[in-house]
N, C-alpha and C. Protein backbone atom coordinates (compact mmCIF):
# COMPACT_ATOMS: atom_id res chain seq x y z
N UNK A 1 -5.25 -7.72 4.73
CA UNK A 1 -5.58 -7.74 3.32
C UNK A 1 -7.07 -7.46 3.17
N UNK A 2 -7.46 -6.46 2.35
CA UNK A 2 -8.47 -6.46 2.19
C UNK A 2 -9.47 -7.54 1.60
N UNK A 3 -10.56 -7.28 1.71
CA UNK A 3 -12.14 -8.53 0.96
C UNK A 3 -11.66 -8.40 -0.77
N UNK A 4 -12.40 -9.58 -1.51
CA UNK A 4 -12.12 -9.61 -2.63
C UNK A 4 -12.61 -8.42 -3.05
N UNK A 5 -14.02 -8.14 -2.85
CA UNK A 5 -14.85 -6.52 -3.23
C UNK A 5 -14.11 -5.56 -2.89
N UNK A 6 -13.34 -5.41 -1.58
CA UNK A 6 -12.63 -3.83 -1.33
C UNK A 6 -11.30 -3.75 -2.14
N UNK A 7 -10.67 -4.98 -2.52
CA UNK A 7 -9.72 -5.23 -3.18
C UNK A 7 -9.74 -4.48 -4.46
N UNK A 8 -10.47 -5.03 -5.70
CA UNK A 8 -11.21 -4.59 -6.71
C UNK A 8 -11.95 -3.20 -6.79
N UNK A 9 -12.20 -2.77 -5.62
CA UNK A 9 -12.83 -1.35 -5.57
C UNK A 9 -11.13 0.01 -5.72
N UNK A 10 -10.52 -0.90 -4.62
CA UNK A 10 -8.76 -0.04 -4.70
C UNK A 10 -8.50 0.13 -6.13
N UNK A 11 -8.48 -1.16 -6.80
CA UNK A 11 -7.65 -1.29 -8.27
C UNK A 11 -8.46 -0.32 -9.22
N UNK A 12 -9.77 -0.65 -8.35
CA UNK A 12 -10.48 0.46 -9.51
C UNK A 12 -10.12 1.76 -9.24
N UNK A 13 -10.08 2.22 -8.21
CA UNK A 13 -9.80 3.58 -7.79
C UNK A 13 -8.51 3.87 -8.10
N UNK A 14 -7.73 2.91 -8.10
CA UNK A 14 -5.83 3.40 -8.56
C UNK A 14 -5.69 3.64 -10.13
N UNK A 15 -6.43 3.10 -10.73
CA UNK A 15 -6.67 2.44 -12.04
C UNK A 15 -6.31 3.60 -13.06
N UNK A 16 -6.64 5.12 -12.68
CA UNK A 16 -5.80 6.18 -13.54
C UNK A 16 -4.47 6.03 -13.03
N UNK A 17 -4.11 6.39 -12.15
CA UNK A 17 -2.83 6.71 -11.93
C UNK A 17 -1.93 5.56 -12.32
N UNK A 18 -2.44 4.26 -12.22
CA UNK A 18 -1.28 3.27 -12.57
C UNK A 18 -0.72 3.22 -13.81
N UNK A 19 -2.20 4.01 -15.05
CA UNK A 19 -2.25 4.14 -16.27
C UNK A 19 -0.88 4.93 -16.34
N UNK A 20 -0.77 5.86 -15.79
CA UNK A 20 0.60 6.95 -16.33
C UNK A 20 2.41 6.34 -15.84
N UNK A 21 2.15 5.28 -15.71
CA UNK A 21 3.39 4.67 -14.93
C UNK A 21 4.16 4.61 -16.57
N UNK A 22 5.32 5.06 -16.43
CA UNK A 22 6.42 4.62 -17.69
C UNK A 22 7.25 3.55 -17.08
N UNK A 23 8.29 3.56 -17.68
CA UNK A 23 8.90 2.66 -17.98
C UNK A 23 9.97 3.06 -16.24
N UNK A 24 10.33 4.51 -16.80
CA UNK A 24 11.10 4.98 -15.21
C UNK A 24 10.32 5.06 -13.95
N UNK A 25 9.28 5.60 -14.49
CA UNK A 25 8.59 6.09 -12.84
C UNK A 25 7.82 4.41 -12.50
N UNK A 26 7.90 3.39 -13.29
CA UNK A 26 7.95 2.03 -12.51
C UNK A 26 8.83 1.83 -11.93
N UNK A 27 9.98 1.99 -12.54
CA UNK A 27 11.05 1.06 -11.85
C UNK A 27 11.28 2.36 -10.53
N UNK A 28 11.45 3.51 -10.43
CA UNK A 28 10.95 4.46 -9.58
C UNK A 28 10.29 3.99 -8.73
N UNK A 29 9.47 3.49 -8.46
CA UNK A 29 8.31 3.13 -7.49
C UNK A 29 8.78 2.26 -7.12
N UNK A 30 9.26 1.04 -7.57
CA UNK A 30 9.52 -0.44 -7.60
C UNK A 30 10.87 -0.07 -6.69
N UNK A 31 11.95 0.80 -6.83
CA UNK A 31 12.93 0.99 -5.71
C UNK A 31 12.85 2.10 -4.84
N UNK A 32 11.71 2.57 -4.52
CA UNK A 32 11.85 3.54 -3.33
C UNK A 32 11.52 2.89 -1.81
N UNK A 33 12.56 3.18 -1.36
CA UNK A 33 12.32 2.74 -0.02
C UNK A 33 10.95 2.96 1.07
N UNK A 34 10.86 2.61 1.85
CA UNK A 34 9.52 2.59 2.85
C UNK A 34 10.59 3.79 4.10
N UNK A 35 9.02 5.21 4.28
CA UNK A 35 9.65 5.64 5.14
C UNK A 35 10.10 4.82 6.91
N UNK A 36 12.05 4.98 7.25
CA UNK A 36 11.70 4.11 8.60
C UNK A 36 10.98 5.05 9.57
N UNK A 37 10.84 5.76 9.72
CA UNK A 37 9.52 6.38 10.32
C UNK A 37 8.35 5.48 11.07
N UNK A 38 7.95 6.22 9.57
CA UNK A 38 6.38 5.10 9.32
C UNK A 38 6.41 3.50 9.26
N UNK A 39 7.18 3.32 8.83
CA UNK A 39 7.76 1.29 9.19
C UNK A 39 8.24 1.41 10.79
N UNK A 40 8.42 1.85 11.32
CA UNK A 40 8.20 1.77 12.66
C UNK A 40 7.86 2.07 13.62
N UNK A 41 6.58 2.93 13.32
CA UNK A 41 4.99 3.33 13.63
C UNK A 41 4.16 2.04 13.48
N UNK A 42 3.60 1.63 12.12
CA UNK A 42 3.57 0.54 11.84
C UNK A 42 3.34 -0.78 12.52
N UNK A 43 4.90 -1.04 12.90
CA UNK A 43 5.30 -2.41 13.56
C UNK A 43 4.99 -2.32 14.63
N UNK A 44 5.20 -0.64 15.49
CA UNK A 44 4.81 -0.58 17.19
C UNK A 44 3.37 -0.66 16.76
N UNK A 45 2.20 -0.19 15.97
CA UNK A 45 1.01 0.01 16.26
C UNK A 45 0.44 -1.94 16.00
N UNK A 46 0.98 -2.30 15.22
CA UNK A 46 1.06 -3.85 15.14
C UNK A 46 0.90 -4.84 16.06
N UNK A 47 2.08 -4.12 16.62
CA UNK A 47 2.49 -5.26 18.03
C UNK A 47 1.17 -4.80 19.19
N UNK A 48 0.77 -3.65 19.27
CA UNK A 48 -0.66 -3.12 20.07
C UNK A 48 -1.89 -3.66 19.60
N UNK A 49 -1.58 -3.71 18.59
CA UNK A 49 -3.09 -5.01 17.71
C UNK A 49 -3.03 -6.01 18.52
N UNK A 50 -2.02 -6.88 18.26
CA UNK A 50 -1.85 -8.27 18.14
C UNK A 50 -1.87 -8.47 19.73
N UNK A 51 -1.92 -7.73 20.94
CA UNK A 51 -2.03 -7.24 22.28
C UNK A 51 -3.32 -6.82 22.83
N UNK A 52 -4.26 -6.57 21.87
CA UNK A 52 -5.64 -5.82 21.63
C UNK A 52 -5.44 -4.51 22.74
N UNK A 53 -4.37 -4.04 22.61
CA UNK A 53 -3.91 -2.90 23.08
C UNK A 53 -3.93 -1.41 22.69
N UNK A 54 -4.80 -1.42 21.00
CA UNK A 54 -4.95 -0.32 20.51
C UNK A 54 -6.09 0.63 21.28
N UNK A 55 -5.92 1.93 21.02
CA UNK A 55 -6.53 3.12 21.40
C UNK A 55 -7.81 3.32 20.32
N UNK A 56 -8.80 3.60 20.67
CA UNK A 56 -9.58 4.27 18.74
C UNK A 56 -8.94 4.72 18.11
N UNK A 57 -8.00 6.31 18.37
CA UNK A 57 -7.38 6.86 17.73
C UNK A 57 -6.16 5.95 17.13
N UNK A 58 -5.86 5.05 18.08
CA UNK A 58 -4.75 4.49 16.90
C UNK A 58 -4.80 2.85 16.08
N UNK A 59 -6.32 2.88 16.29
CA UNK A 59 -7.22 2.21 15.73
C UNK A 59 -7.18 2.54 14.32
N UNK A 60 -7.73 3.83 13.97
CA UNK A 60 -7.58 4.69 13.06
C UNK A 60 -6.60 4.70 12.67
N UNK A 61 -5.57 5.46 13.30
CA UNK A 61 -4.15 5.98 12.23
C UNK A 61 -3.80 3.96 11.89
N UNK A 62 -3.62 3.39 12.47
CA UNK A 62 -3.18 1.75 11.91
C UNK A 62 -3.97 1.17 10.93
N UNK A 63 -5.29 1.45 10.95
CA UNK A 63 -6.30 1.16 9.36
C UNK A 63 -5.54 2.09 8.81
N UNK A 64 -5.70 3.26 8.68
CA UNK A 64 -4.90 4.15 7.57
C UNK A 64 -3.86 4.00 7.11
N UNK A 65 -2.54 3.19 8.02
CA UNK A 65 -1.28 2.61 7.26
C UNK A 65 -1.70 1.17 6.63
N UNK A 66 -2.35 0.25 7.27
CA UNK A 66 -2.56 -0.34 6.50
C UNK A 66 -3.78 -0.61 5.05
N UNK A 67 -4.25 0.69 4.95
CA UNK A 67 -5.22 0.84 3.72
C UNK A 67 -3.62 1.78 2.79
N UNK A 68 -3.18 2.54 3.35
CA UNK A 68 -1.80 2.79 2.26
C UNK A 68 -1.27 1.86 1.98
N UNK A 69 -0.79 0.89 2.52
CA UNK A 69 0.12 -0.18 2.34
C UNK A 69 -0.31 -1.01 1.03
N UNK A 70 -1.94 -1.40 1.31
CA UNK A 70 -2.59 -2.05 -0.07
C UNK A 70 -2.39 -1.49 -1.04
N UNK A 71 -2.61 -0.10 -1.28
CA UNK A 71 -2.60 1.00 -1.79
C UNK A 71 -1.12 0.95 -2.98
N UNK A 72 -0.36 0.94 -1.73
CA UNK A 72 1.19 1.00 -2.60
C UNK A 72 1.39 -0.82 -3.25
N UNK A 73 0.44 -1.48 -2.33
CA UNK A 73 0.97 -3.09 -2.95
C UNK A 73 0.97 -3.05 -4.75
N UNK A 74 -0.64 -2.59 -4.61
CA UNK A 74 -0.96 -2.34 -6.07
C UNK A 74 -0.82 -1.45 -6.85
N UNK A 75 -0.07 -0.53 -6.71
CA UNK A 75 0.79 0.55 -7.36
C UNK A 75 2.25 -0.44 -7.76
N UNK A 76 2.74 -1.16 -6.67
CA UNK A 76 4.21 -1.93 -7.03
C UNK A 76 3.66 -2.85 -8.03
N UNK A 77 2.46 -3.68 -8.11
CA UNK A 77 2.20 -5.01 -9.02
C UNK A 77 2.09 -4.83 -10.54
N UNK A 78 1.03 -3.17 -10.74
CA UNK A 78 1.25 -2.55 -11.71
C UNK A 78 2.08 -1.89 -12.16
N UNK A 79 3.53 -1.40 -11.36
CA UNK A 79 4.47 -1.27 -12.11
C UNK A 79 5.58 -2.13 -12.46
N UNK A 80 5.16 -3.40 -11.91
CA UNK A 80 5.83 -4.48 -12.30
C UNK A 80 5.37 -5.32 -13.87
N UNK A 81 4.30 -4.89 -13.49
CA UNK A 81 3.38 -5.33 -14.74
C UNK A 81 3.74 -4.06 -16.13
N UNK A 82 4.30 -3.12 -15.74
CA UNK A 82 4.54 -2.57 -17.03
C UNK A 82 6.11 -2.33 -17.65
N UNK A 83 6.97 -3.07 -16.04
CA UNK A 83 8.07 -3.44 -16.84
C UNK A 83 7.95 -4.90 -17.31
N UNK A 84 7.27 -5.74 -17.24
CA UNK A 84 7.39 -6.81 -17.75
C UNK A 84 6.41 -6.64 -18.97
N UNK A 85 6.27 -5.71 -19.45
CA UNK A 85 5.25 -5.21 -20.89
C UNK A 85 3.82 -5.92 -20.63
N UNK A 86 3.07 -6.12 -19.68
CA UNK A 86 1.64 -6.46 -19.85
C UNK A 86 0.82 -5.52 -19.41
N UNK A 87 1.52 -3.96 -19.54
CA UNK A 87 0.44 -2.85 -19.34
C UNK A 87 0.19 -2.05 -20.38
């Protein structure tokens, strides 16, 4: 999870696009699945963390899934937030 500051810097940076969320392309977002692919890229690059087994390079690509991941958290919260009408 990101710092409270990098947190707030995301929301700011998502902050157009969440604007254009309707009513469908929330609930759209809100049920699209996670590629299993990448969910199990992910979990193997995970389990190499938690091993301190990562490479730089996949140092890198594993910040990068998990800076998407935040990414999509707060894309799902705001389109939850605009089916429950507080957007």
């Amino acid at each position: 999870m990101p710092s409270p500051a990098a947190q707030a810097t995301l929301e700011r940076a998502i902050s157009p696009v969440a604007r254009c969320l309707t009513t469908e392309s929330a609930q759209a977002l809100l049920a699209a699945p996670a590629d299993p692919q990448t969910q199990a890229r992910l979990d193997e690059l995970a389990e190499k963390a938690n091993e301190g087994q990562l490479t730089p390079a996949e140092t890198e690509e594993y910040d990068a899934l998990i800076l998407l991941g935040d990414l999509v958290a707060i894309l799902q919260a705001r389109a939850r937030a605009v089916l429950a009408g507080h957007a």
